[in-house]
C-alpha atoms as a PDB file:
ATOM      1  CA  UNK A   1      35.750   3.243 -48.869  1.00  0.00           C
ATOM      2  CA  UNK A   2      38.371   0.631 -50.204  1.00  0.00           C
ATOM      3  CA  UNK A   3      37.008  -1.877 -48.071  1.00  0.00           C
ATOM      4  CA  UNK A   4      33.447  -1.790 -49.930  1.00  0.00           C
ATOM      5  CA  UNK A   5      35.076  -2.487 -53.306  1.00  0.00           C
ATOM      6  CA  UNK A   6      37.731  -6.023 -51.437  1.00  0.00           C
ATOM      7  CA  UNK A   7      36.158  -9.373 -52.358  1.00  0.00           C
ATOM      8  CA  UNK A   8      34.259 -11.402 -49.132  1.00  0.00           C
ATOM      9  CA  UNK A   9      37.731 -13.133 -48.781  1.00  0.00           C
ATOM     10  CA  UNK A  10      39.591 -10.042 -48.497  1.00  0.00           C
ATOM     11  CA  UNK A  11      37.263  -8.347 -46.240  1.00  0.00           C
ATOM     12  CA  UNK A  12      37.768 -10.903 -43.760  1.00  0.00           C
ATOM     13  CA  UNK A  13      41.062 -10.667 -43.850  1.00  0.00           C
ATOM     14  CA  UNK A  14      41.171  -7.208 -43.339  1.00  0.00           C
ATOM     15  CA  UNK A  15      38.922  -7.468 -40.670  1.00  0.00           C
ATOM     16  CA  UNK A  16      41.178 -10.253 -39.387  1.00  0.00           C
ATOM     17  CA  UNK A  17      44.410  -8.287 -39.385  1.00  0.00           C
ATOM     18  CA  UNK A  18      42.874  -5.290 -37.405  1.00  0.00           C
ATOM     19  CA  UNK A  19      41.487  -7.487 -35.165  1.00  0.00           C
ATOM     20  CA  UNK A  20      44.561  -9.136 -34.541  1.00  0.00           C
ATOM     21  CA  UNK A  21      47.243  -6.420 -35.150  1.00  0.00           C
ATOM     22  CA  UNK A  22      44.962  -3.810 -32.882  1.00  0.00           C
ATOM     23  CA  UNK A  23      45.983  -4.839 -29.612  1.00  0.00           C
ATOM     24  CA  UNK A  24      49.687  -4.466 -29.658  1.00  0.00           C
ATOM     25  CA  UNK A  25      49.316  -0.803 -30.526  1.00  0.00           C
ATOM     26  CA  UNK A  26      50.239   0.995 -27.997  1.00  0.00           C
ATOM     27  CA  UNK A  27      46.915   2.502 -26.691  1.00  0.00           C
ATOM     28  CA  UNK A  28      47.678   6.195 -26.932  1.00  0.00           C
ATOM     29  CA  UNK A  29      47.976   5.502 -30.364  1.00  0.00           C
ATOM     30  CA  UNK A  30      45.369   3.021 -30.828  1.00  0.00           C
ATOM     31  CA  UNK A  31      42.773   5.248 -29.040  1.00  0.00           C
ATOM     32  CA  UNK A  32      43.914   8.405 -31.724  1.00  0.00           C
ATOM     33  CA  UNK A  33      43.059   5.626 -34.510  1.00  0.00           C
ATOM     34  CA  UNK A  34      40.336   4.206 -33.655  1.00  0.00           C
ATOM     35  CA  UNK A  35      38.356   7.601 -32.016  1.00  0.00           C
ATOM     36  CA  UNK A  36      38.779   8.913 -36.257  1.00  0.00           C
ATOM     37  CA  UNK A  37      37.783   5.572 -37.439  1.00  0.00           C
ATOM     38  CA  UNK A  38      34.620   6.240 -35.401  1.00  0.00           C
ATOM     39  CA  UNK A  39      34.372   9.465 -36.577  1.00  0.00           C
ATOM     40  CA  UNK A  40      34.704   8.220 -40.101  1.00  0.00           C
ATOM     41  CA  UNK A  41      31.791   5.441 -39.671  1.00  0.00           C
ATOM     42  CA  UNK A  42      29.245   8.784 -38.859  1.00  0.00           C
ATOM     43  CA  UNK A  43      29.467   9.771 -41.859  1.00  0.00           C
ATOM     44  CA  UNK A  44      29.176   6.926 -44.054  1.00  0.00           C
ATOM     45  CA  UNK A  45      25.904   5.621 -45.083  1.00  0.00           C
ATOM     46  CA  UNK A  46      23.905   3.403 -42.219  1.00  0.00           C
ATOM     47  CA  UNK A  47      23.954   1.121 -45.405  1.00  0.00           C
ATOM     48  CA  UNK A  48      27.953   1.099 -45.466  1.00  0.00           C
ATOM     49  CA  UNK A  49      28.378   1.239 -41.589  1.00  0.00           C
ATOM     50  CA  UNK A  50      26.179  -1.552 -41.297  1.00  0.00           C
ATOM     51  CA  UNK A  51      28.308  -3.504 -43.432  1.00  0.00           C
ATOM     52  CA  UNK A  52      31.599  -2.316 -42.179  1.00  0.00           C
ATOM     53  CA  UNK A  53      30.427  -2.909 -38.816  1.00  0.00           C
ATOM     54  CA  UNK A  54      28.917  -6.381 -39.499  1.00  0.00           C
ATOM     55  CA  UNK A  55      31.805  -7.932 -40.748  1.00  0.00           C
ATOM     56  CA  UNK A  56      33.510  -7.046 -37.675  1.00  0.00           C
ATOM     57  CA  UNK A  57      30.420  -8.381 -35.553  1.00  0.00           C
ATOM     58  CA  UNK A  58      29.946 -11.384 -37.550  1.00  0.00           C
ATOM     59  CA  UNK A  59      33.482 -11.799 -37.113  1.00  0.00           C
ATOM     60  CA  UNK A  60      33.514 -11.549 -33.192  1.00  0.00           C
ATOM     61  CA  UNK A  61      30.722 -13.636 -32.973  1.00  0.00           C
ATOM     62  CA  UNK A  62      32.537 -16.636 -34.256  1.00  0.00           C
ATOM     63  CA  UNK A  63      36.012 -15.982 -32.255  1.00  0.00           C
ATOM     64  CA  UNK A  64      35.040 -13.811 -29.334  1.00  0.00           C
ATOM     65  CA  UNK A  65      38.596 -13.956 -27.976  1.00  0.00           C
ATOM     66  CA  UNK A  66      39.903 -11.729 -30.955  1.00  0.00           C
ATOM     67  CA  UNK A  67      37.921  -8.774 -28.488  1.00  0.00           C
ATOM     68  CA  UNK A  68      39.023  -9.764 -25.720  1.00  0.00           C
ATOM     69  CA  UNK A  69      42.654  -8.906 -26.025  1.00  0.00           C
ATOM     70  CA  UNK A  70      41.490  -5.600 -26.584  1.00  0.00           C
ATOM     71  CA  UNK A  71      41.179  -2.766 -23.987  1.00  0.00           C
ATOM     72  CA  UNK A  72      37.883  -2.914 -23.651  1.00  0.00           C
ATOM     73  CA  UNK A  73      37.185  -0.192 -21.136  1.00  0.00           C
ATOM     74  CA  UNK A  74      39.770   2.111 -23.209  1.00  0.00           C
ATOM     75  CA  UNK A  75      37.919   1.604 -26.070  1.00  0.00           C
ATOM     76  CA  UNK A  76      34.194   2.658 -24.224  1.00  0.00           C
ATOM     77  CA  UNK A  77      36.222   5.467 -22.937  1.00  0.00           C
ATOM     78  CA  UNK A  78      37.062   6.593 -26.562  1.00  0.00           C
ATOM     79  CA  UNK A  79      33.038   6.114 -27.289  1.00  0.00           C
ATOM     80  CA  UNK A  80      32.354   8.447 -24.738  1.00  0.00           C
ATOM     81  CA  UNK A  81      34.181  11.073 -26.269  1.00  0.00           C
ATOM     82  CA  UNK A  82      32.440  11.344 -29.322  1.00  0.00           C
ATOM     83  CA  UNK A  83      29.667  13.808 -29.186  1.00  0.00           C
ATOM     84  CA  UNK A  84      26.020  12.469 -28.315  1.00  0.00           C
ATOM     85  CA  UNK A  85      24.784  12.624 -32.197  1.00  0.00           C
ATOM     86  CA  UNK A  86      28.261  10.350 -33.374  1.00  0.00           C
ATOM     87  CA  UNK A  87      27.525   8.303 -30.504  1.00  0.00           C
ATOM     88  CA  UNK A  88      23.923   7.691 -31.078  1.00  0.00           C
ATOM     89  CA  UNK A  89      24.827   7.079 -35.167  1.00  0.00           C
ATOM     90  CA  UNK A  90      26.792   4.440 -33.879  1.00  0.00           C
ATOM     91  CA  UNK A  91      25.406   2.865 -30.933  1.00  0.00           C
ATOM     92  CA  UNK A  92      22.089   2.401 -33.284  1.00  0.00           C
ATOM     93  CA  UNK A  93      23.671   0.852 -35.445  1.00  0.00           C
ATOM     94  CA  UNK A  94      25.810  -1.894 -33.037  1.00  0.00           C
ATOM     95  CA  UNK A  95      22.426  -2.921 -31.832  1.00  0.00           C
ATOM     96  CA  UNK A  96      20.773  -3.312 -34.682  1.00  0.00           C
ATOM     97  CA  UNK A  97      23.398  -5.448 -36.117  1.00  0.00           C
ATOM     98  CA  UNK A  98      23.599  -7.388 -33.113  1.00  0.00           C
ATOM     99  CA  UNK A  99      19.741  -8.034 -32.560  1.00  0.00           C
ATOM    100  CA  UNK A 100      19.615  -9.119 -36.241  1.00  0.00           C
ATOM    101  CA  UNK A 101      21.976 -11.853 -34.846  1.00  0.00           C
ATOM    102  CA  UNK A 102      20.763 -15.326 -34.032  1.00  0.00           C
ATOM    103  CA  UNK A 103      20.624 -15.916 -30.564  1.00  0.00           C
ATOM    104  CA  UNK A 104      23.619 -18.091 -30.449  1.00  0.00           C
ATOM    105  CA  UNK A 105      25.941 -15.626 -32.105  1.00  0.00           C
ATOM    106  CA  UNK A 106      24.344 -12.601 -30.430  1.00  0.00           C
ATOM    107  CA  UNK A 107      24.818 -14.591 -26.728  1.00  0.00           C
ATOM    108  CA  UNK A 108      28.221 -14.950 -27.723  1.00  0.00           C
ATOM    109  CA  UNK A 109      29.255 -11.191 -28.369  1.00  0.00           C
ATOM    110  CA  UNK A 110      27.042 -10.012 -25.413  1.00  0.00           C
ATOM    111  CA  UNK A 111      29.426 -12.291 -23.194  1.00  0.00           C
ATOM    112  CA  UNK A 112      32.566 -10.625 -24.183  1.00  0.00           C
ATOM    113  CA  UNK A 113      31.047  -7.093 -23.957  1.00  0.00           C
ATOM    114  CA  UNK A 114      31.912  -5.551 -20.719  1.00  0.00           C
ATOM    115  CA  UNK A 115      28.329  -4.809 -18.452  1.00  0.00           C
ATOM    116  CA  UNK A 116      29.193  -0.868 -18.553  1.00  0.00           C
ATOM    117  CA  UNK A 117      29.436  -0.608 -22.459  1.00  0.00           C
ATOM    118  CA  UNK A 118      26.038  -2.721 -22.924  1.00  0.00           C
ATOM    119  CA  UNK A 119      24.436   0.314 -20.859  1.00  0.00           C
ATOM    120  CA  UNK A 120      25.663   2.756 -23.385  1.00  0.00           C
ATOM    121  CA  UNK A 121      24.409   0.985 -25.931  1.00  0.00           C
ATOM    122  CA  UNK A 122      21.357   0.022 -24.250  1.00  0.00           C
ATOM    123  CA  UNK A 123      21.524  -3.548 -24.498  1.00  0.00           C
END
């Protein structure tokens, strides 16, 4: 909820800084993070996981390599856990934001998302 109240600057920072730090967390822990983090983002408002999730898209969109160090089929894994209801919270919401993208920014995050996750989130 902190990150709601940061200025624009410090949001991207934030944003930033997981993106960057993220990847050399060992993935056992990393998935344990980032499976409550999704659990989190169900219950927030669509209005506040839209944001949330935007800055990270936005984000992405203008430096797709800060995904692709990631473990990207870990990560769709850790989706996959989540019970069909969490899941469908969030994979609404991904493709929302990202058709509300303009086509250059949305061509560039649908590059660096592996073919198996756009299925899940029917993209």
């Amino acid at each position: 909820m902190e990150f709601f109240s940061l200025s624009e600057p410090d949001r991207k920072e934030v944003i930033n800084n997981a993106l960057e730090a993220g990847p050399t967390i060992p993935f056992p822990n990393f998935s344990k993070l980032f499976k409550t983090w999704l659990k989190i983002l169900t219950t927030l408002t669509e209005e506040q996981r839209e944001g949330l999730f935007s800055a990270y898209i936005v984000e992405i969109s203008q430096s797709p390599q800060k995904l692709i160090t990631f473990n990207l089929d870990g990560i769709l894994e850790i989706f996959l856990t989540l019970d069909e209801n969490e899941k469908e919270i969030l994979a609404n919401t991904i493709k929302k934001i990202i058709n509300n993208l303009d086509e250059d920014a949305k061509r560039r995050i649908l590059v660096v998302i592996p073919d198996n996750a756009k299925k899940h989130l029917r993209f």
